[in-house]
N, C-alpha and C. Protein backbone atom coordinates (compact mmCIF):
# COMPACT_ATOMS: atom_id res chain seq x y z
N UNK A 1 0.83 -1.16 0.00
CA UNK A 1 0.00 0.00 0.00
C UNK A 1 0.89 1.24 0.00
N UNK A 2 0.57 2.16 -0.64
CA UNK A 2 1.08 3.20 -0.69
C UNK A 2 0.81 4.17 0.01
N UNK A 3 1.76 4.97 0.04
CA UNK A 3 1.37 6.10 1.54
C UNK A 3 0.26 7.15 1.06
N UNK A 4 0.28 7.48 -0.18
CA UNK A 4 -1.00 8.09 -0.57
C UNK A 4 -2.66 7.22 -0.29
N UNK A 5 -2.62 6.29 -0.83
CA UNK A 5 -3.78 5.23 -0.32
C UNK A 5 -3.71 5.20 1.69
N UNK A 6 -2.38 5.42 2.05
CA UNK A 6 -2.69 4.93 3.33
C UNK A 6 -3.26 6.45 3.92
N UNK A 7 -3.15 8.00 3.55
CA UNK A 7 -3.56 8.82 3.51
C UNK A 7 -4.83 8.80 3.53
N UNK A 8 -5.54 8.44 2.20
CA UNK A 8 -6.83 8.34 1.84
C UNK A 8 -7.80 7.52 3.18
N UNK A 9 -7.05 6.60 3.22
CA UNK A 9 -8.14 5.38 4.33
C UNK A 9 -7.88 6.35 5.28
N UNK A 10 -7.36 6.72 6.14
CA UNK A 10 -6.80 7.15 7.26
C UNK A 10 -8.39 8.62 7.30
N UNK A 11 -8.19 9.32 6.43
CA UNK A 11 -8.99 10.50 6.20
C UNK A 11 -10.28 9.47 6.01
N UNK A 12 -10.93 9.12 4.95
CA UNK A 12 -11.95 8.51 5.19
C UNK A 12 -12.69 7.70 6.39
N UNK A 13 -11.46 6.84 6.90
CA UNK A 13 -12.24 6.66 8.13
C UNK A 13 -12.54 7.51 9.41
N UNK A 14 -11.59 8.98 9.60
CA UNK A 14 -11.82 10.15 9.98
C UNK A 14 -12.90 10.72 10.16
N UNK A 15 -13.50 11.22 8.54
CA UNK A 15 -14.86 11.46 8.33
C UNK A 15 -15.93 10.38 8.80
N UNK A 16 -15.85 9.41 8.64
CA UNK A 16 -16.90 8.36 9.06
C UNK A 16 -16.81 8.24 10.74
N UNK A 17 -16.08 8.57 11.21
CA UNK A 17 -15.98 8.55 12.43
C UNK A 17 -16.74 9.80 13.18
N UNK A 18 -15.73 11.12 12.67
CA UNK A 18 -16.53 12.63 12.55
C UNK A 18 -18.24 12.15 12.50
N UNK A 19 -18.73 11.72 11.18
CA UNK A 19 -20.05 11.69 10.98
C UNK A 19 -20.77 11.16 11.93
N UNK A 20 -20.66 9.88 12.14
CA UNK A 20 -21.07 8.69 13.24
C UNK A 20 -21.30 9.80 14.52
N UNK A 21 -19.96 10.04 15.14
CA UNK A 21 -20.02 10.82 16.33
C UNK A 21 -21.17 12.04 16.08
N UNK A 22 -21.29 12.74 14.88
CA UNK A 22 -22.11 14.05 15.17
C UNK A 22 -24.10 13.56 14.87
N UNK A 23 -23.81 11.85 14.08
CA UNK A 23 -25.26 11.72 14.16
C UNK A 23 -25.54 11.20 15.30
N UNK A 24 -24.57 10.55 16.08
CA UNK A 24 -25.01 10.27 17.76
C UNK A 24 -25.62 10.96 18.64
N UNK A 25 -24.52 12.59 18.54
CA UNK A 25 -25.02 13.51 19.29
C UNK A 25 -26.44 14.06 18.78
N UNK A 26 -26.34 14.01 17.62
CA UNK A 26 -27.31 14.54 17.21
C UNK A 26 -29.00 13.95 18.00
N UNK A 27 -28.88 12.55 17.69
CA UNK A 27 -29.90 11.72 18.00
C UNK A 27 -30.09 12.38 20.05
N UNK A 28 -28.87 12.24 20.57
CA UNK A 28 -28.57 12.72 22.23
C UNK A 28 -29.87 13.69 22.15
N UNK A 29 -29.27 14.94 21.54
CA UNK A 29 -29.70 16.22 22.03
C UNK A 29 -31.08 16.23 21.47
N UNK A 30 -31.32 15.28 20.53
CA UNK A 30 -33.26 14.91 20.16
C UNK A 30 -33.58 14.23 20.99
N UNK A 31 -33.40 13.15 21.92
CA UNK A 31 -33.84 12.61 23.03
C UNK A 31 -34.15 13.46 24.32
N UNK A 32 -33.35 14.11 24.31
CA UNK A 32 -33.16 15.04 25.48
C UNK A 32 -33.91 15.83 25.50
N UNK A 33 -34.13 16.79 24.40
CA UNK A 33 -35.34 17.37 24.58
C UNK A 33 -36.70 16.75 24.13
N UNK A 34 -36.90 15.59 24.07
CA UNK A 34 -38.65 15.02 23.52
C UNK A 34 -38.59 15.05 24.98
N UNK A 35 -37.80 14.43 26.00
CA UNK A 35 -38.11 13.71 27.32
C UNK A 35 -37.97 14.94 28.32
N UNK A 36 -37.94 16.21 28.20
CA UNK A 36 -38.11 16.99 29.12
C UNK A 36 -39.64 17.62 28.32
N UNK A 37 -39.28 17.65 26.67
CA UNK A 37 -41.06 17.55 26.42
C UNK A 37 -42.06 17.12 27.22
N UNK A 38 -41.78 15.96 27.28
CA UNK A 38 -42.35 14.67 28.09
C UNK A 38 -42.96 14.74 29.46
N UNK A 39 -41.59 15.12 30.34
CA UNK A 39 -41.94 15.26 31.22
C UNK A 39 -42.49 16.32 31.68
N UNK A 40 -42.88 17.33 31.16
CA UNK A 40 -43.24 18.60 31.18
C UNK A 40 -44.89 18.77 30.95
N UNK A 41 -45.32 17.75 29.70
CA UNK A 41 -46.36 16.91 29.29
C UNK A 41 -47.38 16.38 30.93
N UNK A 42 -46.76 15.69 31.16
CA UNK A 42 -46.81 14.58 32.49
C UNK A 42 -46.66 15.16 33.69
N UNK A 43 -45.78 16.45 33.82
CA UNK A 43 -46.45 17.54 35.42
C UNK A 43 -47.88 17.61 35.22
N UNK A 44 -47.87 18.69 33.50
CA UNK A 44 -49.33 18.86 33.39
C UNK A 44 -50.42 17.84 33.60
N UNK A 45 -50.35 16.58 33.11
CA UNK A 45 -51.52 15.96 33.82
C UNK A 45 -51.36 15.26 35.18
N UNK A 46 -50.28 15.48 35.40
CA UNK A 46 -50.49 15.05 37.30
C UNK A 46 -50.82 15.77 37.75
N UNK A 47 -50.94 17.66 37.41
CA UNK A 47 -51.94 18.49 38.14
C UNK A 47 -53.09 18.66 37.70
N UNK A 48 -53.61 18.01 36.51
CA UNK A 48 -54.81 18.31 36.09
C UNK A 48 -55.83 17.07 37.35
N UNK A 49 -54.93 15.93 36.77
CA UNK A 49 -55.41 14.82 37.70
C UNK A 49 -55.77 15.14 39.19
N UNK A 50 -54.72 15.93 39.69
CA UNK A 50 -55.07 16.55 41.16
C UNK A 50 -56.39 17.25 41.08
N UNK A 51 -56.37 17.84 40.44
CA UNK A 51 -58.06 19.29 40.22
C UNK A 51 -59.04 18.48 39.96
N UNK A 52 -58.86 17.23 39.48
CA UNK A 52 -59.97 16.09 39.40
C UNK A 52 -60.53 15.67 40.51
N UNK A 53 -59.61 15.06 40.90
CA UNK A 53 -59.78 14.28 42.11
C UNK A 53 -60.18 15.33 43.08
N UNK A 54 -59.68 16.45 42.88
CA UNK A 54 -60.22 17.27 44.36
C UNK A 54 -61.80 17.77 44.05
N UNK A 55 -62.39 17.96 42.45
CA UNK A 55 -63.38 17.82 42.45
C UNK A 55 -64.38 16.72 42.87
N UNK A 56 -63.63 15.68 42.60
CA UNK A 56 -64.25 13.97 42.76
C UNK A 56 -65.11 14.27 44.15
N UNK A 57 -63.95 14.40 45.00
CA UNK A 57 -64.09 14.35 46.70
C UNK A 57 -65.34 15.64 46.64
N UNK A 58 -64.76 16.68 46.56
CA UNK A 58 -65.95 17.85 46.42
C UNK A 58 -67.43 17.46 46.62
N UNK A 59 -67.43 17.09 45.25
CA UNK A 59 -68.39 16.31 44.60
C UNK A 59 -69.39 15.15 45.57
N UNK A 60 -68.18 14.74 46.13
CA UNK A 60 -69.07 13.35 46.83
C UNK A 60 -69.64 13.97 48.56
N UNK A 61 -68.95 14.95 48.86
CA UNK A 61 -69.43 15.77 49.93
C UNK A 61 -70.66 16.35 49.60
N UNK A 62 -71.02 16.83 48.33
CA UNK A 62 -72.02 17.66 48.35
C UNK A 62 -72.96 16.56 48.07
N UNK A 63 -72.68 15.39 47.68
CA UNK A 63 -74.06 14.34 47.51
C UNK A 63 -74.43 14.05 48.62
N UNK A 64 -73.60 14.12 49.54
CA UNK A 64 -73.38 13.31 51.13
C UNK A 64 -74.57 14.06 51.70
N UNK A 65 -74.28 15.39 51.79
CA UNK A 65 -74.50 16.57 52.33
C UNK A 65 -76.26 16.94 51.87
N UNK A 66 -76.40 16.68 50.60
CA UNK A 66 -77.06 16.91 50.21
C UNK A 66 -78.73 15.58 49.98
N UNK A 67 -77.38 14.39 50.23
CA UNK A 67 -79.08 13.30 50.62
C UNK A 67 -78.94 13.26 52.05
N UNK A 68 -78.33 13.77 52.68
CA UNK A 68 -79.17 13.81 54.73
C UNK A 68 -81.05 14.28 54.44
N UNK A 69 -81.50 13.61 54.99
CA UNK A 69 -82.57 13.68 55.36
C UNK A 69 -83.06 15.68 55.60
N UNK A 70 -82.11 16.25 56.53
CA UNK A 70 -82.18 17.55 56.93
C UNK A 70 -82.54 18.18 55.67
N UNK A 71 -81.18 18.33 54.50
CA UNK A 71 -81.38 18.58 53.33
C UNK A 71 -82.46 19.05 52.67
N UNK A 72 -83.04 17.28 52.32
CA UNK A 72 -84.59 17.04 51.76
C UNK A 72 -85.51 17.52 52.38
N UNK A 73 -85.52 17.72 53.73
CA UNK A 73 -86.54 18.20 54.46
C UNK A 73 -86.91 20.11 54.21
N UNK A 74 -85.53 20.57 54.28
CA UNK A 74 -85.21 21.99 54.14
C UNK A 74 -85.61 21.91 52.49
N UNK A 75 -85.46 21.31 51.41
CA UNK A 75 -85.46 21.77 50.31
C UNK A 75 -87.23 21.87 49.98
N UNK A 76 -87.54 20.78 50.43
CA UNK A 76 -89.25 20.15 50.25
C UNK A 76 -89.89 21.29 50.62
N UNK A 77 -89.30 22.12 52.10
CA UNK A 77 -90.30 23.06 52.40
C UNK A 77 -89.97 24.49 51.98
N UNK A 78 -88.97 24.36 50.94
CA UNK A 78 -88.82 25.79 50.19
C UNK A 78 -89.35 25.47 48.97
N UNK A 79 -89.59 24.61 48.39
CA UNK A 79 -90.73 24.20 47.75
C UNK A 79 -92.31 24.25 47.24
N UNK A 80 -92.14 24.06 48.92
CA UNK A 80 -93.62 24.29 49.24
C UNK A 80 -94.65 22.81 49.67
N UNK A 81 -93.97 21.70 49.72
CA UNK A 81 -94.24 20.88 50.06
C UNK A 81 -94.47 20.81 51.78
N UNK A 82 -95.67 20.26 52.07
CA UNK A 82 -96.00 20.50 53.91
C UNK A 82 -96.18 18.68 54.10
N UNK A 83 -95.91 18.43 55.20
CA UNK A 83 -95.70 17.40 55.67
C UNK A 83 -97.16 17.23 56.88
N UNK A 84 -97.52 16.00 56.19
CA UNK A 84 -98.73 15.38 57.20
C UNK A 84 -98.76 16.24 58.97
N UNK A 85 -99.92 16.87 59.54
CA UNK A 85 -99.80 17.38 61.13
C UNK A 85 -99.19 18.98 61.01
N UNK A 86 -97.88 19.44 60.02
CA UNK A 86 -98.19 20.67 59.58
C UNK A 86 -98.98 21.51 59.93
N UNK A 87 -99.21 22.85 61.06
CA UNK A 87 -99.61 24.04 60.65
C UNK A 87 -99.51 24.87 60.09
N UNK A 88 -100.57 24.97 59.39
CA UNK A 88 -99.95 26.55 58.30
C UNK A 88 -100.79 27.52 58.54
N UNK A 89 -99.99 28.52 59.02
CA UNK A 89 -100.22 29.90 59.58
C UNK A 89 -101.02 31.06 58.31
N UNK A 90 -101.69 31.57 58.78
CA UNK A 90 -102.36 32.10 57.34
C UNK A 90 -101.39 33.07 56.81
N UNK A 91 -100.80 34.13 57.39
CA UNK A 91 -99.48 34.52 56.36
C UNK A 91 -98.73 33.90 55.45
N UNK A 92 -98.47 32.50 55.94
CA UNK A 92 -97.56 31.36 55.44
C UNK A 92 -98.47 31.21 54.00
N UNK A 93 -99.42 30.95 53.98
CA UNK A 93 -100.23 31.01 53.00
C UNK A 93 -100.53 31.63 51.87
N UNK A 94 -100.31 32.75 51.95
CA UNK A 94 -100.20 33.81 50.71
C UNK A 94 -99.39 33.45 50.26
């Protein structure tokens, strides 16, 4: 082999090396940022998920709250619904 040919390989595998290394990084610094994408993605629905759930609970208080007996009783007579033994006062009446 000649020292010109041994030139040539020497440089060619240079560049292929160069290349290799800069599509590596390349691929790096695209990973790197999809996955802070990502995770950035994934705060957002672990706090959306929180505002859920704190509605969920909300939610199940005011059903709670709202089938007590007291409730129904208070709502029936803003209503206007009177319950059996009931006096009704003649003001009440108008």
């Amino acid at each position: 082999m000649t020292e010109q040919k041994a030139k040539r390989v020497i440089v060619a595998s240079t560049v292929g090396a160069v290349l290799l290394l800069f599509i590596l990084l390349s691929v790096m610094v695209y990973q790197i940022v999809k996955i802070r994408i990502e995770k950035k993605r994934y705060d957002e629905l672990v706090t959306i998920c929180e505002e859920y759930k704190n509605l969920n609970e909300e939610g199940k208080k005011t059903i709670e709250a709202r089938s007590s007996y007291w409730w129904i009783v208070q709502r029936a007579r803003e209503l206007g619904y009177v319950f059996d033994g009931d006096y009704i006062y003649e003001q009440d009446a108008k």
